[in-house]
N, C-alpha and C. Protein backbone atom coordinates (compact mmCIF):
# COMPACT_ATOMS: atom_id res chain seq x y z
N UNK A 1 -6.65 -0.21 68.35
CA UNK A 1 -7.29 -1.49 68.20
C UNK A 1 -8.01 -1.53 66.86
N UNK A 2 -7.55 -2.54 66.08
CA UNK A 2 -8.72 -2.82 65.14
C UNK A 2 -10.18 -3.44 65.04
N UNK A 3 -11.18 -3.29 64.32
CA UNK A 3 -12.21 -3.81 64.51
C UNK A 3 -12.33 -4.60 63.08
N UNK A 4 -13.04 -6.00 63.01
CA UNK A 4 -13.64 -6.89 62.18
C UNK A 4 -14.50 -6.52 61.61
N UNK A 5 -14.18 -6.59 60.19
CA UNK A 5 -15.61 -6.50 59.74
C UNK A 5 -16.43 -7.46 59.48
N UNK A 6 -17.98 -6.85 59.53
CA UNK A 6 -18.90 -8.17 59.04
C UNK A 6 -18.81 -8.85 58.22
N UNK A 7 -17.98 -9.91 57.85
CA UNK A 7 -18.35 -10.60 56.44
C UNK A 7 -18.99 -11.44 56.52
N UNK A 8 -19.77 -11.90 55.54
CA UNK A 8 -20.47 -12.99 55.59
C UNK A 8 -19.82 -13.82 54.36
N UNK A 9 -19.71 -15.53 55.38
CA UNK A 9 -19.21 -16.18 54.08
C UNK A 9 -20.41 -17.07 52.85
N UNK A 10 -19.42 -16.90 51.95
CA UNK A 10 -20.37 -17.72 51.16
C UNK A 10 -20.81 -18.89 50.67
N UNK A 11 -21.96 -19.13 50.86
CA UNK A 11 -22.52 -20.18 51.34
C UNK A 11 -22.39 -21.61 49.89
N UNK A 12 -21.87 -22.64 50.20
CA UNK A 12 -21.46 -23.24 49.12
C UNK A 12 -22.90 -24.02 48.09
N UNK A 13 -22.59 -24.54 47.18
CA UNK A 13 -23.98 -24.67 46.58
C UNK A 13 -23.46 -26.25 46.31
N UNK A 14 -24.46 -27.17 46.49
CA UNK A 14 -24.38 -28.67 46.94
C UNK A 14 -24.82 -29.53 45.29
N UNK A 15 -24.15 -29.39 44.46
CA UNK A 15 -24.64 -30.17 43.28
C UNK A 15 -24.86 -31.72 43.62
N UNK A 16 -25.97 -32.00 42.72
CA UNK A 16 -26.42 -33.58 42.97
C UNK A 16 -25.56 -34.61 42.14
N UNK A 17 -25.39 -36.09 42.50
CA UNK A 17 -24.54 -36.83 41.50
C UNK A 17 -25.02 -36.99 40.56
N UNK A 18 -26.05 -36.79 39.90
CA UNK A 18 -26.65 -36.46 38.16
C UNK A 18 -26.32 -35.49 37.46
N UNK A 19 -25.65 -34.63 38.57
CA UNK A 19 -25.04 -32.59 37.57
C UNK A 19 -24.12 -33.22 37.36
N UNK A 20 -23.42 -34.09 38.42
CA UNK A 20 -22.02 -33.92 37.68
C UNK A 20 -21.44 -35.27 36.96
N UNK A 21 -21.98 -35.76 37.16
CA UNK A 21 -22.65 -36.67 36.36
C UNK A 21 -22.20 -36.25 34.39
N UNK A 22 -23.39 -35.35 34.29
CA UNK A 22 -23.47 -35.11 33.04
C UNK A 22 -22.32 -33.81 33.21
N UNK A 23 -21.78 -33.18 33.91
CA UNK A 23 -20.61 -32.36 33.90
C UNK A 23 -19.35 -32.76 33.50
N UNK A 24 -19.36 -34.23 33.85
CA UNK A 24 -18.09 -35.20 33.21
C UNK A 24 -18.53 -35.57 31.88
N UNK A 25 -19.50 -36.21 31.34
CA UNK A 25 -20.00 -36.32 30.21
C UNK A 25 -19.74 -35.13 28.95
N UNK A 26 -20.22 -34.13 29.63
CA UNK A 26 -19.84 -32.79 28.67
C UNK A 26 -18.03 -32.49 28.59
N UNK A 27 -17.33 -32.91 29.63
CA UNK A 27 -16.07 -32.83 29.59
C UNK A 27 -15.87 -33.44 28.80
N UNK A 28 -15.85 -34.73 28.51
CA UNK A 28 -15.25 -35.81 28.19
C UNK A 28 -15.82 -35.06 26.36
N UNK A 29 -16.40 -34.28 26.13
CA UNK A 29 -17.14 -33.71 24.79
C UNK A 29 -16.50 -32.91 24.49
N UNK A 30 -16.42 -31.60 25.10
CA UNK A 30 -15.72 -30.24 24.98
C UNK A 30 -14.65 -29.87 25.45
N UNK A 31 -13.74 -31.09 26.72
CA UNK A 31 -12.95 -30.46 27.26
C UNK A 31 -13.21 -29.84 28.30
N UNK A 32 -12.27 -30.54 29.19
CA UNK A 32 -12.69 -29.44 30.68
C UNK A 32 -12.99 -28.44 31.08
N UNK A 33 -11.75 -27.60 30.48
CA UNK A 33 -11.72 -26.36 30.79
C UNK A 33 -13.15 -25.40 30.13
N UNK A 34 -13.20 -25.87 28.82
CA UNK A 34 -14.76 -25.20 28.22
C UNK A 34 -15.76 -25.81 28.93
N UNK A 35 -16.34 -26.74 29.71
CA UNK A 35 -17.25 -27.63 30.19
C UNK A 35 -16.88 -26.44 31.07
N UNK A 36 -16.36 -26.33 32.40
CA UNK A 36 -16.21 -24.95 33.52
C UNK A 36 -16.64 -24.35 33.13
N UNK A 37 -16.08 -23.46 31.89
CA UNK A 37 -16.48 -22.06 31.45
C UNK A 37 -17.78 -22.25 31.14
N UNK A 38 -18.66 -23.32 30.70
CA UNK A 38 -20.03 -23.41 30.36
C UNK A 38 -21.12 -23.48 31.40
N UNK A 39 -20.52 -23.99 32.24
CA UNK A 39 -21.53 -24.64 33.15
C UNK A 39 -21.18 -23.56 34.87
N UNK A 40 -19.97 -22.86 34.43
CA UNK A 40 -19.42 -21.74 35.16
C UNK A 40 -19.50 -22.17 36.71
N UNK A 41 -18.02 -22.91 36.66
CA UNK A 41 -17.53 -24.06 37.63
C UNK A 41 -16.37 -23.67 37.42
N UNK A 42 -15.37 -24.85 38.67
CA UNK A 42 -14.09 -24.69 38.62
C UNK A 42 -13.57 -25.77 37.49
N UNK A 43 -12.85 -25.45 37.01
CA UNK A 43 -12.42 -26.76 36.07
C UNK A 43 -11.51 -27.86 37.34
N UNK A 44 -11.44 -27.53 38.48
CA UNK A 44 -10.75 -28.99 39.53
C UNK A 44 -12.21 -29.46 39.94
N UNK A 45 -13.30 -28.59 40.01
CA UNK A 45 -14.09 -29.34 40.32
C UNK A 45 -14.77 -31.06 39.42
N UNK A 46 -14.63 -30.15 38.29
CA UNK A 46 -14.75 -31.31 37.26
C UNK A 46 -13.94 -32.24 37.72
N UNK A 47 -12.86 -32.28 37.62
CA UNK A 47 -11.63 -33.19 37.88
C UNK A 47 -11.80 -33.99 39.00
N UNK A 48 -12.69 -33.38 40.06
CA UNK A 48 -13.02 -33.81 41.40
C UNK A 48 -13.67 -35.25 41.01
N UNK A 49 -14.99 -34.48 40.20
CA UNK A 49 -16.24 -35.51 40.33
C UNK A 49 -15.31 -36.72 39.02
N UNK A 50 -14.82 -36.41 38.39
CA UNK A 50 -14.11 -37.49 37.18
C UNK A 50 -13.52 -38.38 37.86
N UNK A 51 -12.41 -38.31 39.14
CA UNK A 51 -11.73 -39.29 39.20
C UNK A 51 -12.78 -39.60 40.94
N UNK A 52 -13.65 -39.18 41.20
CA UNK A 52 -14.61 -39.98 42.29
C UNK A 52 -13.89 -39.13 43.45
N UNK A 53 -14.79 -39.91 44.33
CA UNK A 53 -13.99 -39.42 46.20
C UNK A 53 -13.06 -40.16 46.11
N UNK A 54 -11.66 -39.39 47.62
CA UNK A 54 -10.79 -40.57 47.56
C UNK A 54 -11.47 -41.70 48.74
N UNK A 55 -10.28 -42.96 48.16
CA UNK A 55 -11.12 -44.00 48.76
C UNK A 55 -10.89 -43.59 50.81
N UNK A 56 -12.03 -44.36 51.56
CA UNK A 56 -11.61 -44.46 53.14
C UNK A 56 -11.06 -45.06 53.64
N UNK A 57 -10.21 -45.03 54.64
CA UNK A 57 -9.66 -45.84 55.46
C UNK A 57 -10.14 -46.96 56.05
């Protein structure tokens, strides 16, 4: 039998709409991919907050 180990997951970190906000701003400056590497993000996240939520049903 195998046993599980403890992992603990990690816990996500909740940016406000003013980070990213100016996270698109700096994109739209440096480029995505350097805006990530700066602000040490995913570059889809950027992409996330750029084109908005999708719309609801």
């Amino acid at each position: 039998m195998t046993t599980r180990k403890n992992t603990k997951k990690t816990q996500r970190i909740v940016r406000s709409d003013e980070y990213k906000k100016d996270a698109v701003k700096l994109s739209e400056t440096w480029g995505v991919t350097e805006a990530a590497r700066q602000l040490e993000v995913q570059a889809t996240q950027i992409y996330s907050s750029r084109n908005g939520p999708p719309p609801v049903s």
